[in-house]
N, C-alpha and C. Protein backbone atom coordinates (compact mmCIF):
# COMPACT_ATOMS: atom_id res chain seq x y z
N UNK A 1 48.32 127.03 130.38
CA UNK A 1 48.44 126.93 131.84
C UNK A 1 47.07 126.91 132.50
N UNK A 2 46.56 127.86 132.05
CA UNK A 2 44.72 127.64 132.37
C UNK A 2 44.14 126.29 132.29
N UNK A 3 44.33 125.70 131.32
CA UNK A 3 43.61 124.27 130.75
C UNK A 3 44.42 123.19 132.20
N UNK A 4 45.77 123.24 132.15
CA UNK A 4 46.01 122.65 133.33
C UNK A 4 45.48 122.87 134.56
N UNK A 5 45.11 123.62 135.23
CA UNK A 5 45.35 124.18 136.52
C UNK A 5 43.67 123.82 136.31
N UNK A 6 43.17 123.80 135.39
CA UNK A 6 41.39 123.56 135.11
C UNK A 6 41.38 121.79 135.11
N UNK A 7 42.20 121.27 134.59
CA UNK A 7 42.21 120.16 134.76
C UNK A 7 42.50 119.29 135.63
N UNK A 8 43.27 120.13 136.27
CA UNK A 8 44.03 119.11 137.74
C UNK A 8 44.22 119.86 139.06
N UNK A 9 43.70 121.00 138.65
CA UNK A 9 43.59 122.16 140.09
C UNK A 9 42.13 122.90 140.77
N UNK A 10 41.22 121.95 139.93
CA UNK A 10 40.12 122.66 139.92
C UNK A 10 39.71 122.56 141.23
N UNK A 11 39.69 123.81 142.14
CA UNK A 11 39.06 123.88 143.30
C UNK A 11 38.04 123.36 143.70
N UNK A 12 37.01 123.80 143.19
CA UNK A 12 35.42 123.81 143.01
C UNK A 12 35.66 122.25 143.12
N UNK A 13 35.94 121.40 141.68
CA UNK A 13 35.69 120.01 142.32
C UNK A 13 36.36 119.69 143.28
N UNK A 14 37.48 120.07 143.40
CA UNK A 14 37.99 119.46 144.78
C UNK A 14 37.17 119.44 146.10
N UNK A 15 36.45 120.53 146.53
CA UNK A 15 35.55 121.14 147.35
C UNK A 15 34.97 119.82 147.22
N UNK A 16 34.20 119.77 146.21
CA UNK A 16 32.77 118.59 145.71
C UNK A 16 32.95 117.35 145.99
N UNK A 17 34.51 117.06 145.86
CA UNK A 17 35.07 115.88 146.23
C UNK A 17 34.99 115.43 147.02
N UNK A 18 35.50 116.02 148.23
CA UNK A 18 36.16 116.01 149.55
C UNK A 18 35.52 114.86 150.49
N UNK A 19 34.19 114.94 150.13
CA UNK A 19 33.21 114.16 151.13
C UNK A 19 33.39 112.73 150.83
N UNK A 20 33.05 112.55 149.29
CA UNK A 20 33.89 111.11 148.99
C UNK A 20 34.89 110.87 149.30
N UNK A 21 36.01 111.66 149.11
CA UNK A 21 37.48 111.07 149.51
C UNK A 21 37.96 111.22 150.94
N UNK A 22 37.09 111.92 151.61
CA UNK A 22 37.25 111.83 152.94
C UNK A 22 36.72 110.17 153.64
N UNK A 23 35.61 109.97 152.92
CA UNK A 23 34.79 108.49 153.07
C UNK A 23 35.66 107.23 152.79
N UNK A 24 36.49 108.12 151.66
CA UNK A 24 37.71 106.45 151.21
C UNK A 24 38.93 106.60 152.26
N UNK A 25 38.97 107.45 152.80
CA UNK A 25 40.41 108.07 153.54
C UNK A 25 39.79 106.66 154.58
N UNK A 26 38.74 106.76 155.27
CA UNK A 26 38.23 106.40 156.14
C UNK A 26 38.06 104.54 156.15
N UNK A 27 37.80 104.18 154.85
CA UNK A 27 37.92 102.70 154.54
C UNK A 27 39.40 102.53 154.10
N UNK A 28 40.15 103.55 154.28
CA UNK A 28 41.95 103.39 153.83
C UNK A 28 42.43 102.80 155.01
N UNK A 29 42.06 103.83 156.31
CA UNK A 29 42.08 103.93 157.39
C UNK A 29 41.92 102.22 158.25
N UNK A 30 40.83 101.75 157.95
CA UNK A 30 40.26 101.12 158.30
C UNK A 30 40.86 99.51 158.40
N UNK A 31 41.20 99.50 157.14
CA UNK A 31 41.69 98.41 156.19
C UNK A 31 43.26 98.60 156.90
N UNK A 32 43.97 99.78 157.21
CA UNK A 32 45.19 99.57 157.92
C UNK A 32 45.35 99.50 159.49
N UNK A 33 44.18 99.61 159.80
CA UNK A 33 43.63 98.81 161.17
C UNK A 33 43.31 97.15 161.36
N UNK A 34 43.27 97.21 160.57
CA UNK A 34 43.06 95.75 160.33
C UNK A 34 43.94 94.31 159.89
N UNK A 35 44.65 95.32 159.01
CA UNK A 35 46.08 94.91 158.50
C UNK A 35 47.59 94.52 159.03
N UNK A 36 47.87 95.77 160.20
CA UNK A 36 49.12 95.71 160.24
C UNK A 36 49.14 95.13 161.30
N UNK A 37 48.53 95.15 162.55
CA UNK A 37 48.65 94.34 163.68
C UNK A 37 48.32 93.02 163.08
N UNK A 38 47.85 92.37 162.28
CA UNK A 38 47.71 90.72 161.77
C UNK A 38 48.73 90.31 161.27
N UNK A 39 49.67 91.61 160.19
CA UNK A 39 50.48 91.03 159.57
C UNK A 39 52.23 91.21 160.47
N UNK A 40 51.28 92.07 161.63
CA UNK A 40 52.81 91.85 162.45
C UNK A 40 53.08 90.49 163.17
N UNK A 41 51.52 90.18 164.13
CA UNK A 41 51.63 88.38 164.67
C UNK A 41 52.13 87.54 163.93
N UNK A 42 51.62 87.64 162.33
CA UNK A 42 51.98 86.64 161.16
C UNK A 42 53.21 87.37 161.14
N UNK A 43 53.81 88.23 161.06
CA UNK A 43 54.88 87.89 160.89
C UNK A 43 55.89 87.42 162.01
N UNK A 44 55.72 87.75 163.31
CA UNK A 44 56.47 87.34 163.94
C UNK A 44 56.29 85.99 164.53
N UNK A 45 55.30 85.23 163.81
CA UNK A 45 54.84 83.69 164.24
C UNK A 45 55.85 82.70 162.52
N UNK A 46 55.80 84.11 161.58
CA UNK A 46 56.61 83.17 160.08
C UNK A 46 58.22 83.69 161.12
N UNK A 47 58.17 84.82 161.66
CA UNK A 47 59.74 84.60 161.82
C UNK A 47 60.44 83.22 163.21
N UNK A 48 59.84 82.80 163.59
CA UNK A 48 59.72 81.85 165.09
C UNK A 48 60.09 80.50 164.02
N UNK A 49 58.62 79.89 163.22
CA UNK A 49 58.59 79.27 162.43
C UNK A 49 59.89 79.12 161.73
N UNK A 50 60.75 79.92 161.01
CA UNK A 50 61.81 80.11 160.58
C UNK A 50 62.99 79.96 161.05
N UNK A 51 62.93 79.87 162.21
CA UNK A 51 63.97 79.47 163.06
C UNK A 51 63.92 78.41 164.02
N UNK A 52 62.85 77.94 163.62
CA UNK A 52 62.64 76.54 164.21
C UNK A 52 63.72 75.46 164.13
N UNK A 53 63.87 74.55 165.26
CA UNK A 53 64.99 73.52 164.87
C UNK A 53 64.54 72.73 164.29
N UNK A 54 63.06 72.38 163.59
CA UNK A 54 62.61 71.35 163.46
C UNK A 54 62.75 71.50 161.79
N UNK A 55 63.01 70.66 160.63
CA UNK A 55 63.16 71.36 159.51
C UNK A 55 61.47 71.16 159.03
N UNK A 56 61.06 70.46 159.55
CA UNK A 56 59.08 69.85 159.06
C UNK A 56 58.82 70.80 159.26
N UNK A 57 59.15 72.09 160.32
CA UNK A 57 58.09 73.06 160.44
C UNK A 57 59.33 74.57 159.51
N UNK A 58 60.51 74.39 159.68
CA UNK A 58 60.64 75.78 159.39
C UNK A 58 61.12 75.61 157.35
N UNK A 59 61.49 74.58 157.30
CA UNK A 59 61.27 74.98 155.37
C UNK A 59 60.07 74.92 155.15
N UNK A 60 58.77 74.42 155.28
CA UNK A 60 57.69 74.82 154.91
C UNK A 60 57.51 76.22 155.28
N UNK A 61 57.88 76.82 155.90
CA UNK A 61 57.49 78.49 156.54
C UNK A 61 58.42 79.19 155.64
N UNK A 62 59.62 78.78 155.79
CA UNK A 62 60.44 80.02 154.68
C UNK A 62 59.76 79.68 153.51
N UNK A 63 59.53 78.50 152.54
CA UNK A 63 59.03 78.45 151.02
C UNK A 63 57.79 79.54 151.24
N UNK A 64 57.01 78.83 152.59
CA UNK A 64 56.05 80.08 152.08
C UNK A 64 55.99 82.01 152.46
N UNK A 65 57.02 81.83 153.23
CA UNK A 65 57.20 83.44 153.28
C UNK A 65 58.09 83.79 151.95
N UNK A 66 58.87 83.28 151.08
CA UNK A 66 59.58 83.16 150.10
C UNK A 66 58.32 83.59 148.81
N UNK A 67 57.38 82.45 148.85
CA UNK A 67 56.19 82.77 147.78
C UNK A 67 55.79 83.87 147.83
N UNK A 68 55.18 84.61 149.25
CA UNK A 68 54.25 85.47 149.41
C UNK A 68 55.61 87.15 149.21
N UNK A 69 56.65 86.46 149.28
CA UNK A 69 56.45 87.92 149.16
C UNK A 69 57.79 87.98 147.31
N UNK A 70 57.27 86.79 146.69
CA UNK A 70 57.95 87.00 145.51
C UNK A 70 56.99 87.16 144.38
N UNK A 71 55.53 86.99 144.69
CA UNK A 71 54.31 87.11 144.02
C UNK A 71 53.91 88.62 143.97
N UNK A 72 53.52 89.27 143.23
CA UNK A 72 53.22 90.36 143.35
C UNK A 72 51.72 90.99 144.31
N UNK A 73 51.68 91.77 145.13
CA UNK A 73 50.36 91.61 145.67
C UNK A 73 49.54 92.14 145.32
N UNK A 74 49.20 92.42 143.97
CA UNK A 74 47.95 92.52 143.34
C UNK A 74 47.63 91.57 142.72
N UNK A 75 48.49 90.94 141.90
CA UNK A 75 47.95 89.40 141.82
C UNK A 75 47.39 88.82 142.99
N UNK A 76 48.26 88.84 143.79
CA UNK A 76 47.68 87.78 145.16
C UNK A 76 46.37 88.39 145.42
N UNK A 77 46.08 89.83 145.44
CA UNK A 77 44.13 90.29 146.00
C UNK A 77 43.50 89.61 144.64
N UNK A 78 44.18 89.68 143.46
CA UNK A 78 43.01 89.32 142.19
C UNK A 78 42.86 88.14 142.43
N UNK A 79 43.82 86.80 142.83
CA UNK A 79 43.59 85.66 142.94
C UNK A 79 42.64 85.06 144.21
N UNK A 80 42.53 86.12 145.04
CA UNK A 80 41.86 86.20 146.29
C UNK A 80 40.54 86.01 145.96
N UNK A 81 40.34 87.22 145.72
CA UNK A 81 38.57 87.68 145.46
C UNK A 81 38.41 87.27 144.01
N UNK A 82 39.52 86.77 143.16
CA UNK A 82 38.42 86.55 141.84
C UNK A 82 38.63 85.09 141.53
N UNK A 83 39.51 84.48 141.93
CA UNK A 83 39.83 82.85 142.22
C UNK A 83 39.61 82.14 142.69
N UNK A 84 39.20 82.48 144.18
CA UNK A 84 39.08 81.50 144.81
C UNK A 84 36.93 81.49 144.83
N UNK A 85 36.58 82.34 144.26
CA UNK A 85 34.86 81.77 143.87
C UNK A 85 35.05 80.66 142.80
N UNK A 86 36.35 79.99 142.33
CA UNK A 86 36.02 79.08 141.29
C UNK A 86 36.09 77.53 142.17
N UNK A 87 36.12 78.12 143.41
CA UNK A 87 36.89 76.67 144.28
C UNK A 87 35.38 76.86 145.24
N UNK A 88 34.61 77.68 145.09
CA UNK A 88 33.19 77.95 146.09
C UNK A 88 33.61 79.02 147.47
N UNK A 89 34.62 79.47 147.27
CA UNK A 89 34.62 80.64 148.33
C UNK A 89 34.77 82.04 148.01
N UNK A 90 33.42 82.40 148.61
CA UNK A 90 32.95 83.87 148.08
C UNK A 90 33.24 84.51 148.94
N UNK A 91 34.36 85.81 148.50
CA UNK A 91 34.54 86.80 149.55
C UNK A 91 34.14 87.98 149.42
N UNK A 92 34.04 88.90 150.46
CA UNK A 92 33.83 90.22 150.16
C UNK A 92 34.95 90.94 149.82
N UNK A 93 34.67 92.26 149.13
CA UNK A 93 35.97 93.03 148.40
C UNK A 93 36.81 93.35 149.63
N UNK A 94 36.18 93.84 150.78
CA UNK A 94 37.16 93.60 152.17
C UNK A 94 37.68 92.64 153.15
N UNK A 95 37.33 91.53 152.78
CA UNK A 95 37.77 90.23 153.69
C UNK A 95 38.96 89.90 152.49
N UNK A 96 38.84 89.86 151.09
CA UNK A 96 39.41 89.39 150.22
C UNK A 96 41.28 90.48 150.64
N UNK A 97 40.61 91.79 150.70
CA UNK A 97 41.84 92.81 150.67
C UNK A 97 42.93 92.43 151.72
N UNK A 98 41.92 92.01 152.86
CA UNK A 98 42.11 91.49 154.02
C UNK A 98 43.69 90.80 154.68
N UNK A 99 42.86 89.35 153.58
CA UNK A 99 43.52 88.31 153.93
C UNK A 99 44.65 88.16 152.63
N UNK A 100 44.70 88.84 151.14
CA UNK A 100 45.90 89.03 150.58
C UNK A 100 46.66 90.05 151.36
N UNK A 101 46.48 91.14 152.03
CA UNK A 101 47.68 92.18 152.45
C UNK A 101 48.21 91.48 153.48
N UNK A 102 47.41 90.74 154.55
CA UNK A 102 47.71 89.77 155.68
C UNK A 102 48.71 89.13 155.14
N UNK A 103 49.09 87.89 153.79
CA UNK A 103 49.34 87.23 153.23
C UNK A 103 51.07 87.93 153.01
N UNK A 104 50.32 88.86 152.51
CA UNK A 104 51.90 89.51 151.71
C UNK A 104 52.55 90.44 152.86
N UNK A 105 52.50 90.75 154.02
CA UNK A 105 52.82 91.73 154.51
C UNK A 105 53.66 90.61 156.27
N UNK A 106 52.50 89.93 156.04
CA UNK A 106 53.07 88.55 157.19
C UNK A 106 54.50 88.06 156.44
N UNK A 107 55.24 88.22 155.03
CA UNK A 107 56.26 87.48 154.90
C UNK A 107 57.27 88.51 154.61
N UNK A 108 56.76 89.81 154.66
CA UNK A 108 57.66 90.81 154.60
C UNK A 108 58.10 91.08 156.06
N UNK A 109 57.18 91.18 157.39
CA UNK A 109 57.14 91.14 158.69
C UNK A 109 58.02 89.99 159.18
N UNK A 110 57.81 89.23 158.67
CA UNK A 110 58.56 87.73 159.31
C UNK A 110 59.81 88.27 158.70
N UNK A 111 60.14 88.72 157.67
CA UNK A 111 61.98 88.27 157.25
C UNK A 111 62.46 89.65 158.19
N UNK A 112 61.70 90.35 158.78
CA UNK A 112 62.08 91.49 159.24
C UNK A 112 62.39 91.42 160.83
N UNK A 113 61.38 90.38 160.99
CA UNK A 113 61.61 89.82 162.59
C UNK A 113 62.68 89.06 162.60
N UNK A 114 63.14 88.45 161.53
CA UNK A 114 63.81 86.95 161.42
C UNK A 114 65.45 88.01 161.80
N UNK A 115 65.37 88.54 160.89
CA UNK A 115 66.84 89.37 160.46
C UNK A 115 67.29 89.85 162.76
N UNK A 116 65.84 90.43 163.20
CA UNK A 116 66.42 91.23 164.25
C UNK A 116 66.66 90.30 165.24
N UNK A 117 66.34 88.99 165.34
CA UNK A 117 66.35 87.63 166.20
C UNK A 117 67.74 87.10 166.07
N UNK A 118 67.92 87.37 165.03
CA UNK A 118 69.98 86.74 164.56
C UNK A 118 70.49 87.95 164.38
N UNK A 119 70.17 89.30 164.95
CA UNK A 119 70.89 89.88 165.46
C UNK A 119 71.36 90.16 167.07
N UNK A 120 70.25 89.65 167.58
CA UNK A 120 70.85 89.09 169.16
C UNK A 120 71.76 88.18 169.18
N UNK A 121 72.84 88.65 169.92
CA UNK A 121 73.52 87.18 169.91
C UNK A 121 73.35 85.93 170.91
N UNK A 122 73.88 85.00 170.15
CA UNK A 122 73.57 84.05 171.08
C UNK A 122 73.76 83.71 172.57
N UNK A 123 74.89 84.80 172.95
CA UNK A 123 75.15 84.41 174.10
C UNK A 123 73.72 84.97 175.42
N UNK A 124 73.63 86.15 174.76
CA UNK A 124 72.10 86.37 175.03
C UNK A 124 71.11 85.66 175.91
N UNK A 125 71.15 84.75 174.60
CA UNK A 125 69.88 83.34 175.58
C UNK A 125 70.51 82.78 176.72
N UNK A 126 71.77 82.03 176.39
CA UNK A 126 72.64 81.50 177.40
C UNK A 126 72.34 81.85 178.56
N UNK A 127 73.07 83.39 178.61
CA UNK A 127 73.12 84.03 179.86
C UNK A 127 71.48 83.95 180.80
N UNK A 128 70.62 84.21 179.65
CA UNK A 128 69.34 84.12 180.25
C UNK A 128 68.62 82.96 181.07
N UNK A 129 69.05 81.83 179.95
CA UNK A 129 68.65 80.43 180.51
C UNK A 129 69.46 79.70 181.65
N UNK A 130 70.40 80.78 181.79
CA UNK A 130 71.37 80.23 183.38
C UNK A 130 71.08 80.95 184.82
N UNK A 131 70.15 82.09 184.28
CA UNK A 131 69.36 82.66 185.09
C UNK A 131 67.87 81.95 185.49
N UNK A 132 67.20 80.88 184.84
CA UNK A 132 66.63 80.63 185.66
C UNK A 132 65.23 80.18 184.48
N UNK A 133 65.32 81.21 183.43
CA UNK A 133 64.48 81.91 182.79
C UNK A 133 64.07 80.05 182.01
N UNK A 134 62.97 80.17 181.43
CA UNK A 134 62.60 79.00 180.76
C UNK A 134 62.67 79.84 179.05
N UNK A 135 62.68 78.77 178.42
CA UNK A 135 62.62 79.63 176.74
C UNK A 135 61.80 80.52 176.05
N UNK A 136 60.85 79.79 176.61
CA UNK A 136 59.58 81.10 176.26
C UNK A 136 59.95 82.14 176.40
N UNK A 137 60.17 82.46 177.96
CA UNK A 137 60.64 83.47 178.71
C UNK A 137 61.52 84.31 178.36
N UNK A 138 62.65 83.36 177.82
CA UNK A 138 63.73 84.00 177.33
C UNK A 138 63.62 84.73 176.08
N UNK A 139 62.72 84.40 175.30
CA UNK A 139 62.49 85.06 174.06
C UNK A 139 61.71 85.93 174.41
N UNK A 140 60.34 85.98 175.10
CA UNK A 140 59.90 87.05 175.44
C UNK A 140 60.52 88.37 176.21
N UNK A 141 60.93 88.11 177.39
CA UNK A 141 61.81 89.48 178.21
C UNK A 141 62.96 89.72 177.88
N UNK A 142 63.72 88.27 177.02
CA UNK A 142 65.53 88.98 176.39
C UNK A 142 65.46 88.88 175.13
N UNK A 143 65.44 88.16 174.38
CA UNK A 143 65.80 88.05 172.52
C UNK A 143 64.65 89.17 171.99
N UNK A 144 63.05 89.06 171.87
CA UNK A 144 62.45 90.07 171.19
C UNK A 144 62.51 91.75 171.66
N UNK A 145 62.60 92.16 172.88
CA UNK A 145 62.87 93.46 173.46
C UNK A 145 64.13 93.58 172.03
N UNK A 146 65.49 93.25 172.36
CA UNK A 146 66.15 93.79 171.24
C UNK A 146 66.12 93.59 170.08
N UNK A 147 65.39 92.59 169.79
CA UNK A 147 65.34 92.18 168.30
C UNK A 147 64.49 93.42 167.73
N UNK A 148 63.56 93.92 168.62
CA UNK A 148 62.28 94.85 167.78
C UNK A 148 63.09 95.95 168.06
N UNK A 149 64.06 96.16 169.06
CA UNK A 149 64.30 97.74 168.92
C UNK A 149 65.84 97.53 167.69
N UNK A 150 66.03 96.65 167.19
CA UNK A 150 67.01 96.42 166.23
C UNK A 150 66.69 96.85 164.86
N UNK A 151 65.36 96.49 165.05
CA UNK A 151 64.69 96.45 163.46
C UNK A 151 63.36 97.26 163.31
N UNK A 152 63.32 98.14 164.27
CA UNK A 152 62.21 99.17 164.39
C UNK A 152 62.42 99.76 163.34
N UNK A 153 63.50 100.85 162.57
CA UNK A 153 63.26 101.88 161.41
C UNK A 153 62.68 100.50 160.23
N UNK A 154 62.73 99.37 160.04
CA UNK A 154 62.23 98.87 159.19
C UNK A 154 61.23 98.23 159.04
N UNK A 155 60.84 98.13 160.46
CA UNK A 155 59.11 97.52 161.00
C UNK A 155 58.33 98.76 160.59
N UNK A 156 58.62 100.09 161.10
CA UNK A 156 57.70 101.14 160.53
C UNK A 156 58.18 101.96 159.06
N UNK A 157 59.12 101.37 158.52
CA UNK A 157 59.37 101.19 156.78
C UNK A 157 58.38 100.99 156.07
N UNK A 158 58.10 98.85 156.40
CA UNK A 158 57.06 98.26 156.40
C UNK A 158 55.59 98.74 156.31
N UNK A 159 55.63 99.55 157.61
CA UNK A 159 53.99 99.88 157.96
C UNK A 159 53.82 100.77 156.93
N UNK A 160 55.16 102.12 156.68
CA UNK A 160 54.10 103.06 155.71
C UNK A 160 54.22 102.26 154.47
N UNK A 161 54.46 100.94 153.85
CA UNK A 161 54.48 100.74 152.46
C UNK A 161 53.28 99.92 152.58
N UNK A 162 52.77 99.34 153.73
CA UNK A 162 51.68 98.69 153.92
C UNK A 162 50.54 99.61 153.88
N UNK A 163 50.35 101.19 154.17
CA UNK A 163 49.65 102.08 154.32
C UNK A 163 49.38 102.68 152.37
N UNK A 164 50.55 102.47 151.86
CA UNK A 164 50.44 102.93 150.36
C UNK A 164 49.90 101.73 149.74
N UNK A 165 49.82 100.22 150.38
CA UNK A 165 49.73 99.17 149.59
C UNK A 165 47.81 99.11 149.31
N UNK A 166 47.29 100.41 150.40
CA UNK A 166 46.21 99.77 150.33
C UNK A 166 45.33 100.50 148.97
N UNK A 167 46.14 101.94 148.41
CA UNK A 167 45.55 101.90 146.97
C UNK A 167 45.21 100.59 146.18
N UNK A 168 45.69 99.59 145.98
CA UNK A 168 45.78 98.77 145.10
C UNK A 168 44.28 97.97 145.13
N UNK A 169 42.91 98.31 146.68
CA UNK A 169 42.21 97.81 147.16
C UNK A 169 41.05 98.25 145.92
N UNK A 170 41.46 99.40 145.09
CA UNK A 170 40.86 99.80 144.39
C UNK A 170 39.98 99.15 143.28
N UNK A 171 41.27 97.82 142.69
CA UNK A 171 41.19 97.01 141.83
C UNK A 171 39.71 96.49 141.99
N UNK A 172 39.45 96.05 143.66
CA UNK A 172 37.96 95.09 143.66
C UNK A 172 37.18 95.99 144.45
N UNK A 173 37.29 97.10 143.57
CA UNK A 173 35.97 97.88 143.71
C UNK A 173 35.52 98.47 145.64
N UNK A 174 37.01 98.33 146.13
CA UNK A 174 36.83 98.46 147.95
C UNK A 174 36.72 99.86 147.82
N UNK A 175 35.37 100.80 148.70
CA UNK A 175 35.79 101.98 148.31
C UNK A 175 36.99 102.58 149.17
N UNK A 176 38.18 102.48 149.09
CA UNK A 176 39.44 103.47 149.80
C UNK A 176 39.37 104.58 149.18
N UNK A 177 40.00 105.39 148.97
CA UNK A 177 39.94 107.04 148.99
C UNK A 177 40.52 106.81 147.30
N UNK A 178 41.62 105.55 146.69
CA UNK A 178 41.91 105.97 145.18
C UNK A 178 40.47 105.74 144.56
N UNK A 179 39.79 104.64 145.15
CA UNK A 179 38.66 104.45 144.27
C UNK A 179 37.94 105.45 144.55
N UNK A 180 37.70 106.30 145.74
CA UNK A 180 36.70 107.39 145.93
C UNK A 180 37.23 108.10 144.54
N UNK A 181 38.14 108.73 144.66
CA UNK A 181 38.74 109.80 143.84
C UNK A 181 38.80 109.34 142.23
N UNK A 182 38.60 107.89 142.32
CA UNK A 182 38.38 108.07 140.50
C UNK A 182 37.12 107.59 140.22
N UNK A 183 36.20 107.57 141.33
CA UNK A 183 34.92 107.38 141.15
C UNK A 183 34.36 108.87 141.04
N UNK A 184 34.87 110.17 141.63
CA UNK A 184 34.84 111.33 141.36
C UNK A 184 35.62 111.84 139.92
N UNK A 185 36.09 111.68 139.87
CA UNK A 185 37.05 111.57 138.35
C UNK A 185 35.74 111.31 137.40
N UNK A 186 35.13 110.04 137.53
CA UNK A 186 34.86 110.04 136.40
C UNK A 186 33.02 110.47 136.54
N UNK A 187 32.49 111.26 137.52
CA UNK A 187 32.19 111.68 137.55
C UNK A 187 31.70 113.22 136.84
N UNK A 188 33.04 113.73 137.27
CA UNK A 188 33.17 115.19 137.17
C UNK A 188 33.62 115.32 135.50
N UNK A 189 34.40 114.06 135.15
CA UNK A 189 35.64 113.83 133.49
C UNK A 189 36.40 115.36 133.78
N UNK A 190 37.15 115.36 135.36
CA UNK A 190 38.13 116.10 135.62
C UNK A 190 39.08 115.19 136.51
N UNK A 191 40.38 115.47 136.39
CA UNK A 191 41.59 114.84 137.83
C UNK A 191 41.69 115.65 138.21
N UNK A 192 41.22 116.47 138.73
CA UNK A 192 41.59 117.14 139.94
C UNK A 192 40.76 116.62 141.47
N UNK A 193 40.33 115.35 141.34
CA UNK A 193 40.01 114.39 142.86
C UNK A 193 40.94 113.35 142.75
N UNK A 194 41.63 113.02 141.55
CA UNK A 194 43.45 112.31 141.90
C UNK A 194 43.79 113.15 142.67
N UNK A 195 44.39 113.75 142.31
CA UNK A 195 45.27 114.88 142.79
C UNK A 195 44.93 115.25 144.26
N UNK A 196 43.67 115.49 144.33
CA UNK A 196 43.40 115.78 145.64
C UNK A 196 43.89 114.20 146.87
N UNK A 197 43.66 113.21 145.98
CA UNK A 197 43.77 111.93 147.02
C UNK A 197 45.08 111.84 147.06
N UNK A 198 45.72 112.62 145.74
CA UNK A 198 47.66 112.48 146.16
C UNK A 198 48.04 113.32 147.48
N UNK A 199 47.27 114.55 147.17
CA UNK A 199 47.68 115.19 148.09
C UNK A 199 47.58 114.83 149.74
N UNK A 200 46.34 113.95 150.01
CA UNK A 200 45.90 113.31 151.21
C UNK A 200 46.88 112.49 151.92
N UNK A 201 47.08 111.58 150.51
CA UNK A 201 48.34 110.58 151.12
C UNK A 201 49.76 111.44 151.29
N UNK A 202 49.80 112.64 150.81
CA UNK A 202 51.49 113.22 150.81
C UNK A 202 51.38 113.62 152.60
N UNK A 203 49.82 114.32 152.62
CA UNK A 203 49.97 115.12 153.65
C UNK A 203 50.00 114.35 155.27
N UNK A 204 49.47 112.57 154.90
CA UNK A 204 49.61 111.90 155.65
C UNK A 204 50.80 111.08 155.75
N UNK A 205 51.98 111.00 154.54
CA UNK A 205 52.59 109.90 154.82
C UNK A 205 53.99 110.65 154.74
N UNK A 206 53.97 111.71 154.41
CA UNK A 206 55.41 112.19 154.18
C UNK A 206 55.85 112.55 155.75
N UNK A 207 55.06 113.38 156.53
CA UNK A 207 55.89 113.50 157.74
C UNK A 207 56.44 111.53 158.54
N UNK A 208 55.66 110.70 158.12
CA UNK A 208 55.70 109.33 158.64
C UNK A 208 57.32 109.18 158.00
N UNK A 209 57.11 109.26 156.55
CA UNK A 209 58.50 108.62 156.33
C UNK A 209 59.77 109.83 156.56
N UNK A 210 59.69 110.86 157.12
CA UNK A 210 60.73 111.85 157.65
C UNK A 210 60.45 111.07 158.47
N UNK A 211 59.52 111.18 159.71
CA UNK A 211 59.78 110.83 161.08
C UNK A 211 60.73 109.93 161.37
N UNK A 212 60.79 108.07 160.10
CA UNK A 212 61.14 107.41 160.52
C UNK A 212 62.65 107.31 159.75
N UNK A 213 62.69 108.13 159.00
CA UNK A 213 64.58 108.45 158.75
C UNK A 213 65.41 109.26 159.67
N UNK A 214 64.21 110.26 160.84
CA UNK A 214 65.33 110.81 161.30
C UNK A 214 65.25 109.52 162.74
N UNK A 215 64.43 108.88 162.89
CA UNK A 215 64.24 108.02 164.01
C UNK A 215 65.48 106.80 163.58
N UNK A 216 65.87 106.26 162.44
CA UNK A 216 66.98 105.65 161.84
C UNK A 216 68.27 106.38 162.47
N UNK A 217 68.31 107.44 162.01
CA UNK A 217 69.47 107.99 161.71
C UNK A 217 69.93 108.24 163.49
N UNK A 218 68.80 108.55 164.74
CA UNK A 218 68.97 108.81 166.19
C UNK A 218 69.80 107.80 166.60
N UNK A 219 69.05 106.57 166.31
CA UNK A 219 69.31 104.79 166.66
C UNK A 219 70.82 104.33 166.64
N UNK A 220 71.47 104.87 164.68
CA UNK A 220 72.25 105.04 164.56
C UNK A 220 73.45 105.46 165.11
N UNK A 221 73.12 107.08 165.20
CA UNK A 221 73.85 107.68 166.59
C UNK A 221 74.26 107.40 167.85
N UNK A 222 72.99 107.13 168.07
CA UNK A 222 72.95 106.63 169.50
C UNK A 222 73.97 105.32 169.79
């Protein structure tokens, strides 16, 4: 029990840690600033796209919200930052993280917008466009108001899996808080700065995903 609690509880490094993984918390942070408001426009520009009457514009948009989110998205960052220098475009480990989570998170966002748009019903618009309203209009002040409060417990579903997606930034060397913590790891040749970065993300994401089951379950009620 000693050898464990020495191996994966060790205070002292944790202490030692902290400053690094506070530093990756901070490029975690950062990277989901960057992320989720892009991949919400993209998505609600793939869900529009998708419902287009035009088929030139909306089967090209579903195949590709279809690709992006049947590809895995660590492939998609490795093919990012380590593929596309074979075509002459050099990215940084954060533009690269960037524009794959953008990628994959815009076609998870879109089927999420798509779903709450055909849950308005149609008569909806009708009523709207006999009021006066032009289409734009109508989608802006009547169809999206309910569409987003339709599909809110799964827009912020989304966000915290987009918030866990950004461990994976680790792969190209981005420092986020997993790479802090196993850059301390192998530092110290102790886990107890895993552990500490598990604990970071529990202590940040678990009240998020209570919040948004009991915020489900109100909606529900309500």
């Amino acid at each position: 029990m000693e050898q464990l609690i020495e191996q994966f509880f060790n205070l002292e490094i944790m202490i030692a840690a902290w400053p690094m993984i506070l530093k990756g918390l901070g490029m975690t942070l950062l990277i989901c600033v960057a992320v989720i408001p892009m991949g919400l426009v993209g998505g609600l520009l793939a869900a529009l796209g998708s419902a287009s009457k035009s088929r030139w514009i909306r089967w090209p948009v579903i195949a590709l919200v279809d690709f992006f989110r049947a590809i895995p998205p660590l492939v998609l960052l490795i093919f990012v930052y380590a593929g596309l220098p074979f075509a002459g475009v050099q990215l940084s480990p954060f533009t690269a993280v960037v524009i794959a989570f953008f990628l994959n998170n815009s076609a998870y966002y879109g089927e999420i917008f798509r779903a709450g748009i055909q849950s308005v019903g149609y008569g909806q618009s009708e009523a709207a466009r006999s009021t006066g309203l032009s289409a734009p209009q109508t989608l802006a002040y009547v169809v999206l108001p309910q569409a987003v409060r339709n599909v809110l417990p799964d827009l912020l579903s989304n966000t915290i899996e987009v918030i866990k997606l950004t461990s994976l930034a680790s792969v190209v060397s981005l420092g986020e808080m997993l790479h802090a913590a196993d850059m301390a790891r192998s530092i110290t040749y102790n886990a107890s700065p895993i552990v500490l970065a598990a604990l970071v993300y529990l202590v940040l994401l678990w009240p998020l995903v209570r919040g948004v089951s009991r915020f489900g379950r109100s909606l529900n009620t309500g």
